[in-house]
PDB file of N, CA and C in Angstrom:
ATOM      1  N   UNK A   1     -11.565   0.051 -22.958  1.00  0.00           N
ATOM      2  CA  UNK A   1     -11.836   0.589 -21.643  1.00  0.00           C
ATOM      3  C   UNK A   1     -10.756   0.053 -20.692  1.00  0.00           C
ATOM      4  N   UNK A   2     -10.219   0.912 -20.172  1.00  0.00           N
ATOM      5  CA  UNK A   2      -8.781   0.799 -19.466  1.00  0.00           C
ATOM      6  C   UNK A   2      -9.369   0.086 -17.579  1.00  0.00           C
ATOM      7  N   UNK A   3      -8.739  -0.973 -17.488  1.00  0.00           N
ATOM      8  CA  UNK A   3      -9.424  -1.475 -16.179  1.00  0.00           C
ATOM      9  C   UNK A   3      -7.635  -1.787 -15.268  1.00  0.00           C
ATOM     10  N   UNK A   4      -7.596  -1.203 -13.994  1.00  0.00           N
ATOM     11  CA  UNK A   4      -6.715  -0.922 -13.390  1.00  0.00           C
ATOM     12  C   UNK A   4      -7.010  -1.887 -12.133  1.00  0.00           C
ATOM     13  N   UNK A   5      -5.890  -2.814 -11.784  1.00  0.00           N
ATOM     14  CA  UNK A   5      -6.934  -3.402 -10.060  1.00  0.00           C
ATOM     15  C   UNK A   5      -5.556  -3.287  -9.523  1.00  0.00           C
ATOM     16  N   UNK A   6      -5.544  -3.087  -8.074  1.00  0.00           N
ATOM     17  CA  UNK A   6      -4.483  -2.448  -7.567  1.00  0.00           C
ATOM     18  C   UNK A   6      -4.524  -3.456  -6.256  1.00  0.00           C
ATOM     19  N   UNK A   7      -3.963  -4.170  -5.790  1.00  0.00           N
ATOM     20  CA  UNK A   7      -3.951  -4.853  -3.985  1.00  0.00           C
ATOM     21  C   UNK A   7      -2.734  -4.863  -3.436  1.00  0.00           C
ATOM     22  N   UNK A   8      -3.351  -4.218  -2.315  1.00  0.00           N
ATOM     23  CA  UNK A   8      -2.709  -3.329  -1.294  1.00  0.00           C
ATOM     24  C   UNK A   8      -2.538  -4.350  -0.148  1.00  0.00           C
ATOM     25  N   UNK A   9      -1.907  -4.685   0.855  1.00  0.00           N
ATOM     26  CA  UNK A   9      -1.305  -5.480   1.981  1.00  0.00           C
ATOM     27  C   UNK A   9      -1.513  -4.501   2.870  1.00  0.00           C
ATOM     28  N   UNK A  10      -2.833  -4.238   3.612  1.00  0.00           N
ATOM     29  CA  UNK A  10      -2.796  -3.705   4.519  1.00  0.00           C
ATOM     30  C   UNK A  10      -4.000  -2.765   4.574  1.00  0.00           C
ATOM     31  N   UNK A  11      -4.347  -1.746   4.896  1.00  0.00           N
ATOM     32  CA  UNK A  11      -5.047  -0.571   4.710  1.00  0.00           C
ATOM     33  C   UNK A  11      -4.977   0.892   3.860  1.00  0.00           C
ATOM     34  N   UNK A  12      -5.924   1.163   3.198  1.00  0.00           N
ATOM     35  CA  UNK A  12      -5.232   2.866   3.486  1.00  0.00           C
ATOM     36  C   UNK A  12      -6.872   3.582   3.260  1.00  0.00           C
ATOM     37  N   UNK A  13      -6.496   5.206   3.940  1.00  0.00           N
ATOM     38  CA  UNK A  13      -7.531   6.171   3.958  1.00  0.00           C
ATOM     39  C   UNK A  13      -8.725   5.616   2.904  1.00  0.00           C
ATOM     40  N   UNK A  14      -9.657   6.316   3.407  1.00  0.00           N
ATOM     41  CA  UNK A  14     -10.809   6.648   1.858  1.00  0.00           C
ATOM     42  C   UNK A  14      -9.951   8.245   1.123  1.00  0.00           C
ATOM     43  N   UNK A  15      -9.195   9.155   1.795  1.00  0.00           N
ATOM     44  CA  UNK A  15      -8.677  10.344   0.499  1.00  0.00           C
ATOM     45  C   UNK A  15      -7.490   9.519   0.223  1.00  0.00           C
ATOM     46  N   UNK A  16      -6.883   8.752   1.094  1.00  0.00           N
ATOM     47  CA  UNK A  16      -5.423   8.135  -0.279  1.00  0.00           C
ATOM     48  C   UNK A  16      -6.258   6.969  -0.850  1.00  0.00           C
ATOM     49  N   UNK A  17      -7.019   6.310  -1.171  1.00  0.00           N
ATOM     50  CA  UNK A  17      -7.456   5.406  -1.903  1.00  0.00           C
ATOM     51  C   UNK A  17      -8.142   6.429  -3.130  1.00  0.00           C
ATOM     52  N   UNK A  18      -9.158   7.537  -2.789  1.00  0.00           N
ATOM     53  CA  UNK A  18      -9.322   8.827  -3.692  1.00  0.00           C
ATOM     54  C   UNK A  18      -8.224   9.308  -4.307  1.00  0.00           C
ATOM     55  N   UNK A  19      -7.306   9.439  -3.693  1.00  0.00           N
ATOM     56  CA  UNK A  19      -5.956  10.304  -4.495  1.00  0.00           C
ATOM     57  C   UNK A  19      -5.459   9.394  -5.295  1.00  0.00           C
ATOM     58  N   UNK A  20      -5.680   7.978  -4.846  1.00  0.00           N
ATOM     59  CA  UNK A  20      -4.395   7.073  -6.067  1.00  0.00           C
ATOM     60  C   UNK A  20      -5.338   6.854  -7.489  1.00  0.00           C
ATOM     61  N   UNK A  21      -7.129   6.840  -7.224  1.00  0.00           N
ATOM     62  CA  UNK A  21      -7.798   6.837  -8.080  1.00  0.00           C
ATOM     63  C   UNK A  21      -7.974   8.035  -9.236  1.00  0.00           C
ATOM     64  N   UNK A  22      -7.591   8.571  -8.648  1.00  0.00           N
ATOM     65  CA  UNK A  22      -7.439   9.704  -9.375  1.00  0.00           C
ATOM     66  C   UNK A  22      -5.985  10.107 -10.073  1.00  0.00           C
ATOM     67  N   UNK A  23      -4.940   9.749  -9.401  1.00  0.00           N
ATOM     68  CA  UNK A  23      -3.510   9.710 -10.256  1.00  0.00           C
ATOM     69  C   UNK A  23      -3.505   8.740 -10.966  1.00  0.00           C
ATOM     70  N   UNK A  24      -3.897   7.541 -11.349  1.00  0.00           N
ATOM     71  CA  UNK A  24      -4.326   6.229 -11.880  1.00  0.00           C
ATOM     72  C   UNK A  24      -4.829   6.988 -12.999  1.00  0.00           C
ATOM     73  N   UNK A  25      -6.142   7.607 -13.371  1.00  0.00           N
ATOM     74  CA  UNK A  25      -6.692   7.883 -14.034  1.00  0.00           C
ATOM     75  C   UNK A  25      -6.208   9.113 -15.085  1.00  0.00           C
ATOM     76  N   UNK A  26      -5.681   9.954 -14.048  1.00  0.00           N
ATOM     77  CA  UNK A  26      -4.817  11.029 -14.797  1.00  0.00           C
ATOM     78  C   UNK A  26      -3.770  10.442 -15.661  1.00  0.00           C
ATOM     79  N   UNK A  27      -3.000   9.461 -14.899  1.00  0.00           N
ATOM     80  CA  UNK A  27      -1.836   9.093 -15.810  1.00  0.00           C
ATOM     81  C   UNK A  27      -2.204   8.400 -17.110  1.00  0.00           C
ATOM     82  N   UNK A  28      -3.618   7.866 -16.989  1.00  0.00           N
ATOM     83  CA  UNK A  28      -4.049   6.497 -18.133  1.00  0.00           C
ATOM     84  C   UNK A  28      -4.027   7.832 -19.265  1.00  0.00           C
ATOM     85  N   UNK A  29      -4.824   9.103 -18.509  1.00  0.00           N
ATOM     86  CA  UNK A  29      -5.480   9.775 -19.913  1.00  0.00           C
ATOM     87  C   UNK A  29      -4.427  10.750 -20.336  1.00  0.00           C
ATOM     88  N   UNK A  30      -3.327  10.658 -19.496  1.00  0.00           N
ATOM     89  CA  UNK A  30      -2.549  11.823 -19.910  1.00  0.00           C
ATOM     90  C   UNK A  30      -1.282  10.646 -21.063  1.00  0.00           C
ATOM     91  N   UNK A  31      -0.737   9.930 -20.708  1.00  0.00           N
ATOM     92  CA  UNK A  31      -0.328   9.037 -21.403  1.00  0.00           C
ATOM     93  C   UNK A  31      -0.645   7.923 -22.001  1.00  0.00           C
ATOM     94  N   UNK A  32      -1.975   7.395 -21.960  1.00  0.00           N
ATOM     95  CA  UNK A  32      -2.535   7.200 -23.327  1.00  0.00           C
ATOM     96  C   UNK A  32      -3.806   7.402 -24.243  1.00  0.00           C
ATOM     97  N   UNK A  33      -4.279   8.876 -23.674  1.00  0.00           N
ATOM     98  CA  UNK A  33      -4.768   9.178 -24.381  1.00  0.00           C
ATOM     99  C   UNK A  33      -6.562   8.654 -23.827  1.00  0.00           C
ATOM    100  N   UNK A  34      -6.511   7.776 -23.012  1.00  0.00           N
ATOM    101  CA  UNK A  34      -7.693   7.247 -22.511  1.00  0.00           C
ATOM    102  C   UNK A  34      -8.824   8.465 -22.170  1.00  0.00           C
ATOM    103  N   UNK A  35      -9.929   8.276 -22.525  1.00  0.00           N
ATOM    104  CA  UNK A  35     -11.024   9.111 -21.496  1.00  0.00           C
ATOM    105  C   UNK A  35     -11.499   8.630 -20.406  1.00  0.00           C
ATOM    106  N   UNK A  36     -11.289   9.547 -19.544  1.00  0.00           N
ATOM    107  CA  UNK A  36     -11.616   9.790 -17.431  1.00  0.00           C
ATOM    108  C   UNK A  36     -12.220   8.570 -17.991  1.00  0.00           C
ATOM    109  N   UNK A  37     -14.112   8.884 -18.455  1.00  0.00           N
ATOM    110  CA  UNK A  37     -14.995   8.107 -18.096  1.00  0.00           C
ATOM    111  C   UNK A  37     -15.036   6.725 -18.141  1.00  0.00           C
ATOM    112  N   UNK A  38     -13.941   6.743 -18.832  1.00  0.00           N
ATOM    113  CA  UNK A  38     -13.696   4.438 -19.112  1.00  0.00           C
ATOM    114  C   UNK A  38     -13.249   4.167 -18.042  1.00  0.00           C
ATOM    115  N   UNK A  39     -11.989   4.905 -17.437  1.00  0.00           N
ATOM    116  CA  UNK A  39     -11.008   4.560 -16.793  1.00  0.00           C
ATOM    117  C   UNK A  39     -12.503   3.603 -15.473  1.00  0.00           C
ATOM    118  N   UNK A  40     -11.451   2.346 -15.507  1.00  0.00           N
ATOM    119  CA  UNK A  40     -11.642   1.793 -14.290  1.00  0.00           C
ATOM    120  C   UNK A  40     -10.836   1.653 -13.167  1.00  0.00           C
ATOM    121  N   UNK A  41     -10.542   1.764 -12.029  1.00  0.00           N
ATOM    122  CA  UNK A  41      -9.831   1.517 -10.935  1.00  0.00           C
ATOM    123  C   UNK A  41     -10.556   0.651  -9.877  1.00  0.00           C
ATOM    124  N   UNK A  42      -9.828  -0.694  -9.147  1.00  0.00           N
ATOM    125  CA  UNK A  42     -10.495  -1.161  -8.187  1.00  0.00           C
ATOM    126  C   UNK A  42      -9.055  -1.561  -7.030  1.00  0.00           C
ATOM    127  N   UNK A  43      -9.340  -1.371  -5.873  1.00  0.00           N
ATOM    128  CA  UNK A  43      -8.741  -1.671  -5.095  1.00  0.00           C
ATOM    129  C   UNK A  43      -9.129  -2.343  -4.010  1.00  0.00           C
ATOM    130  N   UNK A  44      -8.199  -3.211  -3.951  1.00  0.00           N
ATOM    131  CA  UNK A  44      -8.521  -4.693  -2.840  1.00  0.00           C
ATOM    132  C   UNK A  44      -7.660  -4.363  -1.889  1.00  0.00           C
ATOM    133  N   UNK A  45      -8.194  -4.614  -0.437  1.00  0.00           N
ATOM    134  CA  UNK A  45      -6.937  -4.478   0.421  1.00  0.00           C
ATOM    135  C   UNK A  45      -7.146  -5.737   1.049  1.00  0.00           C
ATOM    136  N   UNK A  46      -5.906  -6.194   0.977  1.00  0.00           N
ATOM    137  CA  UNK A  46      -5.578  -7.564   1.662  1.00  0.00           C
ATOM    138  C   UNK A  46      -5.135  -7.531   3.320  1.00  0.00           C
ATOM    139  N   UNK A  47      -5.922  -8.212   4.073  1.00  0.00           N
ATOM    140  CA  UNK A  47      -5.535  -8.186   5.366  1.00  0.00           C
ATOM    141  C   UNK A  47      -4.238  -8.906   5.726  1.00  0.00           C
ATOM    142  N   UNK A  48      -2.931  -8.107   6.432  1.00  0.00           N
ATOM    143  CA  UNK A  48      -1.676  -8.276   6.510  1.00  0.00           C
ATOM    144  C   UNK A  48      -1.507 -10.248   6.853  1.00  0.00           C
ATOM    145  N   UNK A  49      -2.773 -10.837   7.719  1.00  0.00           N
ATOM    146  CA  UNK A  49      -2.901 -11.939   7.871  1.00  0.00           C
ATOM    147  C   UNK A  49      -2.995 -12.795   7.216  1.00  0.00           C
ATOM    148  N   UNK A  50      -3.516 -12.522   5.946  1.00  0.00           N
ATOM    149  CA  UNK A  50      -3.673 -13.127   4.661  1.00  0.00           C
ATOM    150  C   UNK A  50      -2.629 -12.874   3.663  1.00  0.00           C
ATOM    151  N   UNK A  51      -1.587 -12.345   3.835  1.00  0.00           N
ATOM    152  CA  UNK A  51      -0.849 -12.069   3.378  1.00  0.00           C
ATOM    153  C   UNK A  51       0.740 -12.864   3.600  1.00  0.00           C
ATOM    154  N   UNK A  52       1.638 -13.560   2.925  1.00  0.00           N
ATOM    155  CA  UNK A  52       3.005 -13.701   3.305  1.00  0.00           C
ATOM    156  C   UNK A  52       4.205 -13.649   2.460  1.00  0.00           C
ATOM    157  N   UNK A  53       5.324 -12.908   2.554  1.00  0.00           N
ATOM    158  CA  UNK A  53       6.482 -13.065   1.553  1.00  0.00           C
ATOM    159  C   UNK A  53       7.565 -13.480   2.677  1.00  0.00           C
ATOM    160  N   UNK A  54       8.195 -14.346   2.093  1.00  0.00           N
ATOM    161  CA  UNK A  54       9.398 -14.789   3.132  1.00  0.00           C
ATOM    162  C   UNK A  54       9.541 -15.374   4.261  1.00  0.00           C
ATOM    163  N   UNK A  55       8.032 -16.284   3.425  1.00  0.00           N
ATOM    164  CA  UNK A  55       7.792 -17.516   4.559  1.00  0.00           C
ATOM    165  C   UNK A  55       7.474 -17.101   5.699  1.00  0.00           C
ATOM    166  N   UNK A  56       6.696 -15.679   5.937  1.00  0.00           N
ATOM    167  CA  UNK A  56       6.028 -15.306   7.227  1.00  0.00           C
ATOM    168  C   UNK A  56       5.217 -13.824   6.792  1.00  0.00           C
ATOM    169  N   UNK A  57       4.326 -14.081   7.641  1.00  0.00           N
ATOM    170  CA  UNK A  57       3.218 -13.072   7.343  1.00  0.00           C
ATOM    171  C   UNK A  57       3.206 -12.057   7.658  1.00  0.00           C
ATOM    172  N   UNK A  58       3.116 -10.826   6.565  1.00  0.00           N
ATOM    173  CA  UNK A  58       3.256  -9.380   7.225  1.00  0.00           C
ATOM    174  C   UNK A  58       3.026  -9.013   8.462  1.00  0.00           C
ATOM    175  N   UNK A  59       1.482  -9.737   8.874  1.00  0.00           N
ATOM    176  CA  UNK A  59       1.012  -9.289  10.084  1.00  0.00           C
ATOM    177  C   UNK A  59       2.132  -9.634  11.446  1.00  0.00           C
ATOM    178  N   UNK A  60       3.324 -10.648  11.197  1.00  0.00           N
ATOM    179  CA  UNK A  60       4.005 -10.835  11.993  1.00  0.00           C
ATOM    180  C   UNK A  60       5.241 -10.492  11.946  1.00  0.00           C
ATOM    181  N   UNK A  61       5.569 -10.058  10.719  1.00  0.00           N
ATOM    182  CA  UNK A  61       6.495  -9.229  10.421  1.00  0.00           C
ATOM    183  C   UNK A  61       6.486  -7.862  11.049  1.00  0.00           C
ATOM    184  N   UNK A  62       5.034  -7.512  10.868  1.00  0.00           N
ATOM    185  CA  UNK A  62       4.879  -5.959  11.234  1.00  0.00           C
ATOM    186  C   UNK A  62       4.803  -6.204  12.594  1.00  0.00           C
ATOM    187  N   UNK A  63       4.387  -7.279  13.136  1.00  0.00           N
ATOM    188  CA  UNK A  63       4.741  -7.167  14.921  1.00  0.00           C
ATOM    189  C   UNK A  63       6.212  -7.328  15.415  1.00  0.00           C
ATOM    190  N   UNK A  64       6.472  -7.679  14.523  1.00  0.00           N
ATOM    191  CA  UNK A  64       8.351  -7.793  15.009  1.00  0.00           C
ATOM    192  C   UNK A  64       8.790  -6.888  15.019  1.00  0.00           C
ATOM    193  N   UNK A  65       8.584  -6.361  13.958  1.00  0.00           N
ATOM    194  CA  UNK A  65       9.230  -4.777  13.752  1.00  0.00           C
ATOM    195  C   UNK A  65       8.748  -3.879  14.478  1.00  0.00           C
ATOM    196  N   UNK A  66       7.316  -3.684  14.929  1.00  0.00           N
ATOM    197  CA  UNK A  66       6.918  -2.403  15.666  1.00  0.00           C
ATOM    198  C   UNK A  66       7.488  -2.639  17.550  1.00  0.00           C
ATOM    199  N   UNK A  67       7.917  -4.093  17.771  1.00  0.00           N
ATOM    200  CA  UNK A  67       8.613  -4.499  18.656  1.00  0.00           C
ATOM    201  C   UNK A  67       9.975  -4.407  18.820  1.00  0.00           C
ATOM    202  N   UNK A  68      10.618  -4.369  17.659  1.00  0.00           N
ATOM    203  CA  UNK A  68      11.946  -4.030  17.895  1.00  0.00           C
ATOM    204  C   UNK A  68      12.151  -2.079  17.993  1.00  0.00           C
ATOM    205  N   UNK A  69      11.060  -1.481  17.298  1.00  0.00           N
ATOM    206  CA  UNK A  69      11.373   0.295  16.797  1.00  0.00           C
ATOM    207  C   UNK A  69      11.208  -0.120  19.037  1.00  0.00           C
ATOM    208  N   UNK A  70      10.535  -0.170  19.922  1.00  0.00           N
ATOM    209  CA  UNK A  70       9.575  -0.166  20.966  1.00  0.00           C
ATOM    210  C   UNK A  70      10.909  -0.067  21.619  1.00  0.00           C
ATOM    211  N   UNK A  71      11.959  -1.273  21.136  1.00  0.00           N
ATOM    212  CA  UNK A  71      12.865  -1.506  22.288  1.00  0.00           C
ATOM    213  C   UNK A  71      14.254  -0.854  21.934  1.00  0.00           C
ATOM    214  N   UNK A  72      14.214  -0.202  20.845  1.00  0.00           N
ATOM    215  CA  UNK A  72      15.236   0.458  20.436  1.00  0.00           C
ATOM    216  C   UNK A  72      15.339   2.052  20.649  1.00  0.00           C
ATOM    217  N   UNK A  73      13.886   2.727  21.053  1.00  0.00           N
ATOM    218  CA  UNK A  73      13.633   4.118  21.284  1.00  0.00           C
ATOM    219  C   UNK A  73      14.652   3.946  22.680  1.00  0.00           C
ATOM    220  N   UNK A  74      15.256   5.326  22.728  1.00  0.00           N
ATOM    221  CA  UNK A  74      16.012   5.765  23.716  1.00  0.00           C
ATOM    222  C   UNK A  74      17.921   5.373  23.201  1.00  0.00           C
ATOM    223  N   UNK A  75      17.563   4.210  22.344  1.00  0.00           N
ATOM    224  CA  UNK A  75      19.288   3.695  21.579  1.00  0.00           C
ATOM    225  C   UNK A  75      19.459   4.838  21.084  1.00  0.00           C
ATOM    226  N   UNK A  76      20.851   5.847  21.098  1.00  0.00           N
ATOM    227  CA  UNK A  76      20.793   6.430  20.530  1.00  0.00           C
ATOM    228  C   UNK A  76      21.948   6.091  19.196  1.00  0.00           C
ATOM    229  N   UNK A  77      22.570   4.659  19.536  1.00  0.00           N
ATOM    230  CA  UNK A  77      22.863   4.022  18.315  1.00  0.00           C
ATOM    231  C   UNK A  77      22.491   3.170  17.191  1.00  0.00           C
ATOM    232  N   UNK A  78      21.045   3.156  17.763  1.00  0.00           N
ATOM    233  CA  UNK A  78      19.827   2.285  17.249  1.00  0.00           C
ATOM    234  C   UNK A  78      19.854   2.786  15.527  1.00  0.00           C
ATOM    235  N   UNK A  79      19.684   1.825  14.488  1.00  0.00           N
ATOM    236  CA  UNK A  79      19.685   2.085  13.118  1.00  0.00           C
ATOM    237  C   UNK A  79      18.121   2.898  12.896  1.00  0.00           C
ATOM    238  N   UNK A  80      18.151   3.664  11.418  1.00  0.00           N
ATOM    239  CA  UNK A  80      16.596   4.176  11.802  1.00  0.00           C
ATOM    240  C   UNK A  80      15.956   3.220  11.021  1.00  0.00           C
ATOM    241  N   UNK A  81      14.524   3.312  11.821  1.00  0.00           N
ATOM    242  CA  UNK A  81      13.585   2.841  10.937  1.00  0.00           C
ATOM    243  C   UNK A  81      13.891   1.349  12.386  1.00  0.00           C
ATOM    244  N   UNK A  82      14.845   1.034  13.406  1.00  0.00           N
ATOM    245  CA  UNK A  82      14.626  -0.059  14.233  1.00  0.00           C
ATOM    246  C   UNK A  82      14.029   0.461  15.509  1.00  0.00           C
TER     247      UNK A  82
END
């Protein structure tokens, strides 16, 4: 019985948490042969706070960054994605 656990840094939908459960499952049975009904999938989402790579925590990562896109709108030499 095929058991899948997936953790995620952050959030997502109840249909994209549905959709990945379901491509998860398709792929187990289409490449190996698994049946739907074993397939297990579980997904954990980790709050960005609880979270850190690179010696600082997403959650402050992601405030840096949604602070720099803030002060860079109107640059029109601004890199994308700043």
């Amino acid at each position: 019985m095929p058991f899948v656990s997936i953790r995620l840094a952050g959030s997502a939908t109840r249909e994209q948490k549905a959709g990945i459960v379901a491509d998860v499952t398709s792929s187990l049975v289409t490449r190996l042969g698994k049946n739907p009904a074993a397939v297990q999938v579980v997904i954990e989402e980790i709050s960005t706070e609880n979270y850190g790579a690179g010696g600082q925590l997403l959650a402050d990562r992601d405030a840096g960054a949604a602070g720099a896109a803030s002060s860079s709108q109107g640059d029109a030499h601004a890199a994308p994605g700043q």
